[in-house]
N, C-alpha and C. Protein backbone atom coordinates (compact mmCIF):
# COMPACT_ATOMS: atom_id res chain seq x y z
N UNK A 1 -27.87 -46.60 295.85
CA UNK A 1 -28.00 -47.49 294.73
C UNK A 1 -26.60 -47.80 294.20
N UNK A 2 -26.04 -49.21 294.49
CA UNK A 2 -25.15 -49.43 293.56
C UNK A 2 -24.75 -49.59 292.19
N UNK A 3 -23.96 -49.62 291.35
CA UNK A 3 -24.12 -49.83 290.02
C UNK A 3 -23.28 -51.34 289.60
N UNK A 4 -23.32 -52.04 289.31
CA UNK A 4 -23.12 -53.55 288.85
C UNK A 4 -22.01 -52.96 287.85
N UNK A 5 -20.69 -54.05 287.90
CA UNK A 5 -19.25 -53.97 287.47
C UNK A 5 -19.77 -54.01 285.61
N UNK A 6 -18.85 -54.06 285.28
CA UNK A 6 -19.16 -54.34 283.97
C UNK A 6 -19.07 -55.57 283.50
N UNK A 7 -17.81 -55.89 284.01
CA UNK A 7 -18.23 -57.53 283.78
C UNK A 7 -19.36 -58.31 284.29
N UNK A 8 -20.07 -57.84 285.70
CA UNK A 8 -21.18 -58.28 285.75
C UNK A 8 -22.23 -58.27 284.63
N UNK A 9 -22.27 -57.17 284.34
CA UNK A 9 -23.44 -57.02 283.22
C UNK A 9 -23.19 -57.35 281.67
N UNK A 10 -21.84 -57.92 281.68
CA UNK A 10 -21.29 -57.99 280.17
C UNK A 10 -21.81 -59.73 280.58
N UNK A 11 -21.76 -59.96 281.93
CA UNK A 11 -22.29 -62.05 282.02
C UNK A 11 -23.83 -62.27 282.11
N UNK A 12 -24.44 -61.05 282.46
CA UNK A 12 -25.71 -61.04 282.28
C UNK A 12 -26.27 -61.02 280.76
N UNK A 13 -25.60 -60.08 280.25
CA UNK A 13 -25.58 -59.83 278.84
C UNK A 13 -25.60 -61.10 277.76
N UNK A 14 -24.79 -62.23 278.36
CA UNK A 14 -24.95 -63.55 277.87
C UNK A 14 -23.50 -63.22 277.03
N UNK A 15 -22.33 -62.17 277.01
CA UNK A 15 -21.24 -61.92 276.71
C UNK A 15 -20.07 -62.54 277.62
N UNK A 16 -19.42 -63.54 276.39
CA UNK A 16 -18.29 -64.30 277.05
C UNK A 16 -17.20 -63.30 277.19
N UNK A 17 -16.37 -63.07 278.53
CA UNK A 17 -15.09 -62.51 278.98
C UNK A 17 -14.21 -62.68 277.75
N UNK A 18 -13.69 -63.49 276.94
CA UNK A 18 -13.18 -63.70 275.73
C UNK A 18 -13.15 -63.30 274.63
N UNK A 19 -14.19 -62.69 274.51
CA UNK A 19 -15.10 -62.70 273.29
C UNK A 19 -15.06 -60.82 272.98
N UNK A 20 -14.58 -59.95 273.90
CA UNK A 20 -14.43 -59.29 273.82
C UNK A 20 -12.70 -58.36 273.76
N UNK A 21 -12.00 -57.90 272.37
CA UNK A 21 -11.06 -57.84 272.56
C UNK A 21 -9.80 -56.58 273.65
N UNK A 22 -9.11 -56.82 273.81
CA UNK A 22 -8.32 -56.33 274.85
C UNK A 22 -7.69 -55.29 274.03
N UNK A 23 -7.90 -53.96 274.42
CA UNK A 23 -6.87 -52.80 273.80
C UNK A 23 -5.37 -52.81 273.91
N UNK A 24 -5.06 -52.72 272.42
CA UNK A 24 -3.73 -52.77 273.00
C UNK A 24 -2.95 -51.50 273.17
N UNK A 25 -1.92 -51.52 273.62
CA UNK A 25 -0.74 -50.42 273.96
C UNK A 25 -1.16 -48.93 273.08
N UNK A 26 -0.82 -49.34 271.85
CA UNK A 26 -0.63 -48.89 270.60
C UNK A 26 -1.64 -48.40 270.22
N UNK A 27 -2.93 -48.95 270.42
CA UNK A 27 -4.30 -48.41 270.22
C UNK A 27 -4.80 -47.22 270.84
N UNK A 28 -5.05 -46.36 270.04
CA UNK A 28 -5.89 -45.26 270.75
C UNK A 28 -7.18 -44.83 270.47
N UNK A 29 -7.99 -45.12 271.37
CA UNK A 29 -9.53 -44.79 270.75
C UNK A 29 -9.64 -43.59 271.15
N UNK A 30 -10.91 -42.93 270.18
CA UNK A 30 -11.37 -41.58 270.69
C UNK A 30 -11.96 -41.39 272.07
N UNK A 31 -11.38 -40.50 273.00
CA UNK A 31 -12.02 -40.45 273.90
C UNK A 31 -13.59 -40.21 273.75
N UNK A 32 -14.55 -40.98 274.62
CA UNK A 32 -15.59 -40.76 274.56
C UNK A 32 -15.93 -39.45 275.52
N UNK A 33 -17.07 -38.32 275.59
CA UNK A 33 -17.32 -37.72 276.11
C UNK A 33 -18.89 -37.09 276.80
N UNK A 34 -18.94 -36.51 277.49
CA UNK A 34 -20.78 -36.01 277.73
C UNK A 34 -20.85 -34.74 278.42
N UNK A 35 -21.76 -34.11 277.34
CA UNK A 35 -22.03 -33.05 277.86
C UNK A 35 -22.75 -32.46 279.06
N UNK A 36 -21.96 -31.90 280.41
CA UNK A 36 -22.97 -31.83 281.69
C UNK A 36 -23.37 -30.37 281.73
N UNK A 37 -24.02 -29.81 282.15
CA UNK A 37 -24.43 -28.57 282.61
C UNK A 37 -23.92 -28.41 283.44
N UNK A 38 -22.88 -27.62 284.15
CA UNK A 38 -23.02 -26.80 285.99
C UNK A 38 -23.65 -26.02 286.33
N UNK A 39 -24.73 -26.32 287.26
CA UNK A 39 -25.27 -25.50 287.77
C UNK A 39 -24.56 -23.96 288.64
N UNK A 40 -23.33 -24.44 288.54
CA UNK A 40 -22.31 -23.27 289.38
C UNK A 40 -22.01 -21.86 288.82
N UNK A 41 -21.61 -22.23 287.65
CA UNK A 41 -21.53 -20.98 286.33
C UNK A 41 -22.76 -21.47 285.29
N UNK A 42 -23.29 -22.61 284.98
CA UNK A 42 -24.34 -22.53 283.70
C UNK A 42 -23.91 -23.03 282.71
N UNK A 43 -22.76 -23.03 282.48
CA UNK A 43 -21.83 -23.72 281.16
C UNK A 43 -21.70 -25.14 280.88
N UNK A 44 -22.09 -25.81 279.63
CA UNK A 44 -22.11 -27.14 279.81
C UNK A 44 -20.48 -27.42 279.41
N UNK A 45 -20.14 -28.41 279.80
CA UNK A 45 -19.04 -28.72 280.19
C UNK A 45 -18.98 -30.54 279.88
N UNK A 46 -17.30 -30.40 279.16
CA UNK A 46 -17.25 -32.22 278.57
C UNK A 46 -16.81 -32.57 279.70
N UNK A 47 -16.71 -34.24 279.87
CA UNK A 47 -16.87 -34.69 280.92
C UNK A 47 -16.92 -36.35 280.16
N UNK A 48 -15.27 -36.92 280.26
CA UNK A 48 -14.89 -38.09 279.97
C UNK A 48 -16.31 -39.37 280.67
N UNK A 49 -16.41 -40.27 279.54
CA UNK A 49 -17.41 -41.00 280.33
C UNK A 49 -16.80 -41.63 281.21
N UNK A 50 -15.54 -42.45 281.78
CA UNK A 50 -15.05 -42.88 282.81
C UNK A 50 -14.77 -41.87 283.89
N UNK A 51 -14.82 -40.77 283.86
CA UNK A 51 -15.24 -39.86 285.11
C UNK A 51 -16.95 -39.93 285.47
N UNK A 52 -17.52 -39.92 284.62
CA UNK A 52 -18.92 -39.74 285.47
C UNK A 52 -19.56 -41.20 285.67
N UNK A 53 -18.96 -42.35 284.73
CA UNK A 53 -19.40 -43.50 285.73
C UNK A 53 -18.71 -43.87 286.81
N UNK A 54 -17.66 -42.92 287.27
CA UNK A 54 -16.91 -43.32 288.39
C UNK A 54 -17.59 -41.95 289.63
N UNK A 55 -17.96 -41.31 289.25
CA UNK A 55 -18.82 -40.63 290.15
C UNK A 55 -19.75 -40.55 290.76
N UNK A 56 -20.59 -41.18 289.09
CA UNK A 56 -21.79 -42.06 289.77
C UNK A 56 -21.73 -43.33 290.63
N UNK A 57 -20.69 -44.28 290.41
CA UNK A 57 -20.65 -45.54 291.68
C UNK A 57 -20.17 -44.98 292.92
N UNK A 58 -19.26 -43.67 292.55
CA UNK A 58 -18.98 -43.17 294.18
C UNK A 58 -19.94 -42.56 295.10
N UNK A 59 -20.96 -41.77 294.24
CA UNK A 59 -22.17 -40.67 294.95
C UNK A 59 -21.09 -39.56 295.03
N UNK A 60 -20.31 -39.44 294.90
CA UNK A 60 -19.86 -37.80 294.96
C UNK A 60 -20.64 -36.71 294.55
N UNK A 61 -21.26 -37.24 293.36
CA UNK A 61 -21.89 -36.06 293.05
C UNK A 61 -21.43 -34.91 292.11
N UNK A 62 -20.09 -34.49 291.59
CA UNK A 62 -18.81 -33.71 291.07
C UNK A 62 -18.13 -34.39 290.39
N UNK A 63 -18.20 -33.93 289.39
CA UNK A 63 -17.18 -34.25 288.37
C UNK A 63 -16.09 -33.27 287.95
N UNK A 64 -15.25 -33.90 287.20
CA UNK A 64 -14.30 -32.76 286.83
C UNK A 64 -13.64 -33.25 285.40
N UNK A 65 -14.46 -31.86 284.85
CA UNK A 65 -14.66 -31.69 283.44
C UNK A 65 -13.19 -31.42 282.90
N UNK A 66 -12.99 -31.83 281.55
CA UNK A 66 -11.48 -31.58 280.74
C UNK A 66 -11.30 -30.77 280.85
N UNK A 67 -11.72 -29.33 281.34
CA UNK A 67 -10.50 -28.28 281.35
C UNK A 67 -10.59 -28.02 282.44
N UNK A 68 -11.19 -28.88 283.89
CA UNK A 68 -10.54 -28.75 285.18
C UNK A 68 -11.11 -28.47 286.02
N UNK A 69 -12.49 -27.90 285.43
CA UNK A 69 -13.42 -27.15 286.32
C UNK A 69 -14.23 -28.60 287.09
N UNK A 70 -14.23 -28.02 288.08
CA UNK A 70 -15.17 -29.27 289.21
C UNK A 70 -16.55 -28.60 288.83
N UNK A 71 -17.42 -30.03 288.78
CA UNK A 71 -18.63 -29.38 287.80
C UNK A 71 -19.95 -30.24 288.60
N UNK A 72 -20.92 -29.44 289.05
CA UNK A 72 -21.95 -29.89 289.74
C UNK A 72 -23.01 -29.83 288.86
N UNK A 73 -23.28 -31.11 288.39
CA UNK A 73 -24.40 -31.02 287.62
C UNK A 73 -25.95 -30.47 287.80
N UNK A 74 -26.10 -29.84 286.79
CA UNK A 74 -27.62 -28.67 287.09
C UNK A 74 -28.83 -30.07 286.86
N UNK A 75 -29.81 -29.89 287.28
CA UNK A 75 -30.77 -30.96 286.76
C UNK A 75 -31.16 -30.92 285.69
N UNK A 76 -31.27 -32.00 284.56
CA UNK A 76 -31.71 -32.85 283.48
C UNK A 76 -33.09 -31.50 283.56
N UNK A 77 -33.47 -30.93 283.51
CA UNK A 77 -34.83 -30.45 283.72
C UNK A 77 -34.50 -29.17 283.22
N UNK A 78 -33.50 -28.76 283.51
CA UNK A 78 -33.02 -27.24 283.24
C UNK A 78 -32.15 -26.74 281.80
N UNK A 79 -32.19 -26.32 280.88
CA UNK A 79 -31.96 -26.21 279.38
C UNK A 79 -30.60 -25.74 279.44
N UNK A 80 -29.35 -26.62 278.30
CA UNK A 80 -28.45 -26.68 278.61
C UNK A 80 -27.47 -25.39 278.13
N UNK A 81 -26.54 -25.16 278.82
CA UNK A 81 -25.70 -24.08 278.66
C UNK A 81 -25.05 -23.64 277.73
N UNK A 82 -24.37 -22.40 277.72
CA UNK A 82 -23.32 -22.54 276.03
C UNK A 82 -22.33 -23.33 276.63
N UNK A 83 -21.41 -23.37 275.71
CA UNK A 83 -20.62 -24.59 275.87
C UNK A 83 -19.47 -23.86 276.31
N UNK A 84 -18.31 -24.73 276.97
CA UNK A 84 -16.86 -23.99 277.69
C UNK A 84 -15.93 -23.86 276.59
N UNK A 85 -15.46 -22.93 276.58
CA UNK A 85 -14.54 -22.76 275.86
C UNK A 85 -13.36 -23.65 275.74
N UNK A 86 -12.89 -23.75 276.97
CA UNK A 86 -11.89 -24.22 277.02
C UNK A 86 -12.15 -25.71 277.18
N UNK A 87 -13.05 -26.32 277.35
CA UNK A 87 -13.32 -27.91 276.88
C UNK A 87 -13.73 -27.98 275.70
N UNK A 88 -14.00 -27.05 275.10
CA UNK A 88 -14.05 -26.91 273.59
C UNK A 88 -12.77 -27.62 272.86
N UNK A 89 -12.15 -26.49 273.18
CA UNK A 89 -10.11 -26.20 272.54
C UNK A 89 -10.05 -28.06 272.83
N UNK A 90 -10.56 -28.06 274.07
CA UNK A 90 -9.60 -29.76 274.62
C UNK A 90 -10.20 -30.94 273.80
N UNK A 91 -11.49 -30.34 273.67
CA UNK A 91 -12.25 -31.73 272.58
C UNK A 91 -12.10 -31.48 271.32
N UNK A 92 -12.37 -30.90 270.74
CA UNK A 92 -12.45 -30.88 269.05
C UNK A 92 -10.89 -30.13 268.72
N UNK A 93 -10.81 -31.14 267.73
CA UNK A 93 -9.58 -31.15 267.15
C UNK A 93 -9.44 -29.94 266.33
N UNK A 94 -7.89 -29.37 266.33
CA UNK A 94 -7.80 -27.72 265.45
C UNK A 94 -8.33 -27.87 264.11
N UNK A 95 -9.02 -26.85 263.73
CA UNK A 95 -9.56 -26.33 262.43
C UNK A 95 -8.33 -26.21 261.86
N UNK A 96 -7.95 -26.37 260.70
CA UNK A 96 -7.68 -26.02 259.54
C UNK A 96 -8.68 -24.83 258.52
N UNK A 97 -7.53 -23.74 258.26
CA UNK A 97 -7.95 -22.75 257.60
C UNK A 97 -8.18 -23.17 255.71
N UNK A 98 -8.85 -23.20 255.43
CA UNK A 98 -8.89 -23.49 253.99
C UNK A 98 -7.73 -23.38 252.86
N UNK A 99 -7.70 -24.32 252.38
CA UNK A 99 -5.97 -23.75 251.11
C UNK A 99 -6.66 -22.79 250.42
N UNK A 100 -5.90 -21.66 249.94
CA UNK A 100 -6.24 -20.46 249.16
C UNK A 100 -5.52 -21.11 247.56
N UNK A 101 -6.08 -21.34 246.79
CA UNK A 101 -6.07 -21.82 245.33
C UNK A 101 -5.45 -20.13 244.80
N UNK A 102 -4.56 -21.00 244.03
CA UNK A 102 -4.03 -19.78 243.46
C UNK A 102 -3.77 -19.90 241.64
N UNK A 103 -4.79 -19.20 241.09
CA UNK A 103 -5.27 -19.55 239.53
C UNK A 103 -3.91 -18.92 238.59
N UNK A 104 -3.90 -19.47 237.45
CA UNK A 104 -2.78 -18.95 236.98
C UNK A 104 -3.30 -18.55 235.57
């Protein structure tokens, strides 16, 4: 099964090429992300959405999650894992410890 470009489906969509604006340099959006399961260790694992729609048009099958791990997805059927630590650290931004108020 192939998957249709985006611009294909942005002309199906009845969305003019134009009409949609161009990122610039300077711009940084939040990376988007998704949570997969591996069936390998069990751990769900983030996983940039331009990696897994590029996996999915390839059939590879493997992805490779932000902190590196090549990640074989467990089936949709099977209840999802704790989460990786270390794609943790890579996605969510550092905590801040609370200011300690100091009464006088």
């Amino acid at each position: 099964m192939s998957v249709p470009s985006v611009s294909s489906r942005l002309r199906s969509a009845g969305v003019a090429s134009g009409s949609i604006p161009a990122q610039q340099s300077g711009d940084r959006a939040p990376a988007q992300h998704a949570t997969v399961t591996c069936a390998r260790d069990g751990l769900s694992h983030s996983v940039p959405h331009a990696v897994l729609a590029e996996s999915l048009a390839s059939g590879t099958g493997q992805l490779s999650a932000v902190c590196g791990h090549l990640v074989l997805p467990a089936s949709l059927a099977s209840p999802p894992g704790s989460h990786c630590p270390l794609c943790t650290a890579a996605v969510e931004p550092p905590r801040r410890e609370p200011r300690r108020r100091m009464w006088r």
